[in-house]
C-alpha atoms as a PDB file:
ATOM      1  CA  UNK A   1      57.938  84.938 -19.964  1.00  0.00           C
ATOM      2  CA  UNK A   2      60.098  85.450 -22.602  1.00  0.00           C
ATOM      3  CA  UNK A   3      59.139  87.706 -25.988  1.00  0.00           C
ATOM      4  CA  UNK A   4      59.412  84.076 -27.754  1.00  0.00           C
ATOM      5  CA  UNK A   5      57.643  81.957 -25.406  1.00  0.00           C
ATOM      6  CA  UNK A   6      54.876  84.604 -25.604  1.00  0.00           C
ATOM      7  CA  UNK A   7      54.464  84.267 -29.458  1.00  0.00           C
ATOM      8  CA  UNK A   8      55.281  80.904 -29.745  1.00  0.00           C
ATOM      9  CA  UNK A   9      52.343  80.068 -27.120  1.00  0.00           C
ATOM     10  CA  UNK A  10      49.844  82.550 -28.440  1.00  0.00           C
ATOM     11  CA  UNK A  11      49.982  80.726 -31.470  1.00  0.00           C
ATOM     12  CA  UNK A  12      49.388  77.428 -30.558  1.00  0.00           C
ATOM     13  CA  UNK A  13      45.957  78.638 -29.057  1.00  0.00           C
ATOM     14  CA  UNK A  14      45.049  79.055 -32.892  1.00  0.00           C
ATOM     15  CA  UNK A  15      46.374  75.607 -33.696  1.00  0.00           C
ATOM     16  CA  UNK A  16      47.425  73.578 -35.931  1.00  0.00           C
ATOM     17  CA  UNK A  17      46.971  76.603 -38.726  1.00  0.00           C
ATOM     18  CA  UNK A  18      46.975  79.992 -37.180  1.00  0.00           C
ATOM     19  CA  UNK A  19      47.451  81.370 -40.800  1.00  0.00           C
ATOM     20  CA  UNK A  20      48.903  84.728 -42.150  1.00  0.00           C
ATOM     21  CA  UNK A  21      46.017  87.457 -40.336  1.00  0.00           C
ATOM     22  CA  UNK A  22      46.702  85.970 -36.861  1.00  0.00           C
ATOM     23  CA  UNK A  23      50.630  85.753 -37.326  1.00  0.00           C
ATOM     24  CA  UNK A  24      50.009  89.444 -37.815  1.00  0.00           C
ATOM     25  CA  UNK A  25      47.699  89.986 -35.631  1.00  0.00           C
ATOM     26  CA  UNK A  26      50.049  88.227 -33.032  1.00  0.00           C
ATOM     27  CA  UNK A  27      53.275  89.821 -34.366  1.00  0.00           C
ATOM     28  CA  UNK A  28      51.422  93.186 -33.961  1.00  0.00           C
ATOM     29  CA  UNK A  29      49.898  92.678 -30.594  1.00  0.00           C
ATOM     30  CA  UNK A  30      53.580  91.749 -28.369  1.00  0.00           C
ATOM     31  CA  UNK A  31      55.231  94.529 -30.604  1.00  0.00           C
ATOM     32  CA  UNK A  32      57.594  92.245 -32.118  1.00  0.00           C
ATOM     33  CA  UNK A  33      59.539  93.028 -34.562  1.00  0.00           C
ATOM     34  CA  UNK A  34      59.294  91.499 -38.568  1.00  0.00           C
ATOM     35  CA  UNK A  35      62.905  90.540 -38.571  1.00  0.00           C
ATOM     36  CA  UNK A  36      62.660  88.644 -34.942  1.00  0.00           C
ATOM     37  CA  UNK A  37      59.253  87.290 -35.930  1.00  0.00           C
ATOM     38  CA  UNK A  38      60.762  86.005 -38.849  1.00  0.00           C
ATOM     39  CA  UNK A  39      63.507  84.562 -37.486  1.00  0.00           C
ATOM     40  CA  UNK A  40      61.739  82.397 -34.627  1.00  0.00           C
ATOM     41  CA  UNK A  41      59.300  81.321 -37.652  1.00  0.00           C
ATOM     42  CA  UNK A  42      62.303  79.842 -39.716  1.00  0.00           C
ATOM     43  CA  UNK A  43      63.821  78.313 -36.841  1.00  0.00           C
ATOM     44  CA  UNK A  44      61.025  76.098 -35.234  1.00  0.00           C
ATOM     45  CA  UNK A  45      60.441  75.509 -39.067  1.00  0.00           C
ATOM     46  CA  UNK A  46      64.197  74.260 -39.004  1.00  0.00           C
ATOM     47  CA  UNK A  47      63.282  72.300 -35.740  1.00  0.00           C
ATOM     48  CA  UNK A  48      60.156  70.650 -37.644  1.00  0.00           C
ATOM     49  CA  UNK A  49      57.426  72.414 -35.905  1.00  0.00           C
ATOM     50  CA  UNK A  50      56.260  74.924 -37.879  1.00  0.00           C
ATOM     51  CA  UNK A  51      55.681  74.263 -42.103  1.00  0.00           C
ATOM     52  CA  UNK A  52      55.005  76.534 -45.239  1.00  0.00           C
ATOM     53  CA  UNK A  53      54.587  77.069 -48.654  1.00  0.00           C
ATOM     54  CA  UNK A  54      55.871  80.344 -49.529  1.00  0.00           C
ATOM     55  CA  UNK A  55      56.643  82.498 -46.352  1.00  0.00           C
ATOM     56  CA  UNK A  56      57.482  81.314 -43.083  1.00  0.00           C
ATOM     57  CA  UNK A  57      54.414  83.915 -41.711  1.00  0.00           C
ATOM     58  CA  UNK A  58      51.442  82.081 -43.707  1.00  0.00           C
ATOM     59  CA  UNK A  59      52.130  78.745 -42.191  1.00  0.00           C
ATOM     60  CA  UNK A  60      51.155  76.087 -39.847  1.00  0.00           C
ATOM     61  CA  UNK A  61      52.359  74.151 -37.030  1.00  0.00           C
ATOM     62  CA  UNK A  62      53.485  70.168 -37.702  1.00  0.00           C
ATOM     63  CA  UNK A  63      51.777  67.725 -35.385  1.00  0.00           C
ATOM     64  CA  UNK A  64      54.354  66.937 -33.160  1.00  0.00           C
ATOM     65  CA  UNK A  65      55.303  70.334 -32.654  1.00  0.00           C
ATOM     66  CA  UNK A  66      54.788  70.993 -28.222  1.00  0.00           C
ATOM     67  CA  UNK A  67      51.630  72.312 -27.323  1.00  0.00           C
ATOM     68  CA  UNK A  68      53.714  75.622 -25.497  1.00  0.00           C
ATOM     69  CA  UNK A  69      57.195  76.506 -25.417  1.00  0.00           C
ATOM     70  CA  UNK A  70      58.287  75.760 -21.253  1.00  0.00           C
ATOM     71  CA  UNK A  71      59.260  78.290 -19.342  1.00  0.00           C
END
C-alpha cells in the first residue's frame, strides 16, 4: 500500500472531521514527512475531498469524498 493510500485511509476511519491532533497524530505515526503531508492535503482539497479554514492540516473531509483511496 502506498505511503498515500495509507494516510489517506487512516483518516477516513476518523471521518468526516479527523481534525488537527489526529492529522498529527497520523502524519507522525507512517513517518511522513510535513512537506508530503501537506502536499496530499492540498491536493484532495484541489480534488474536492478534503476542506479548511486556515491550514490544509486542521480540516475535514467533503461528503462525497471515497470512503478509501483503491489500491
Amino acid at each position: 500500500m502506498s505511503t498515500e493510500r495509507a494516510f489517506y485511509n487512516t483518516l477516513r476511519e476518523y471521518a468526516p472531521h479527523p481534525g488537527l491532533g489526529r492529522v498529527e497524530a497520523v502524519t507522525d505515526a507512517l513517518g511522513i514527512p510535513l512537506k508530503r503531508r501537506e502536499y496530499w492535503l492540498q491536493k484532495w482539497s484541489d480534488k474536492g475531498w478534503w476542506n479548511y479554514g486556515v491550514s490544509p492540516r486542521s480540516g475535514w473531509f467533503e461528503p462525497g469524498a471515497p470512503d478509501r483511496l483503491p489500491e
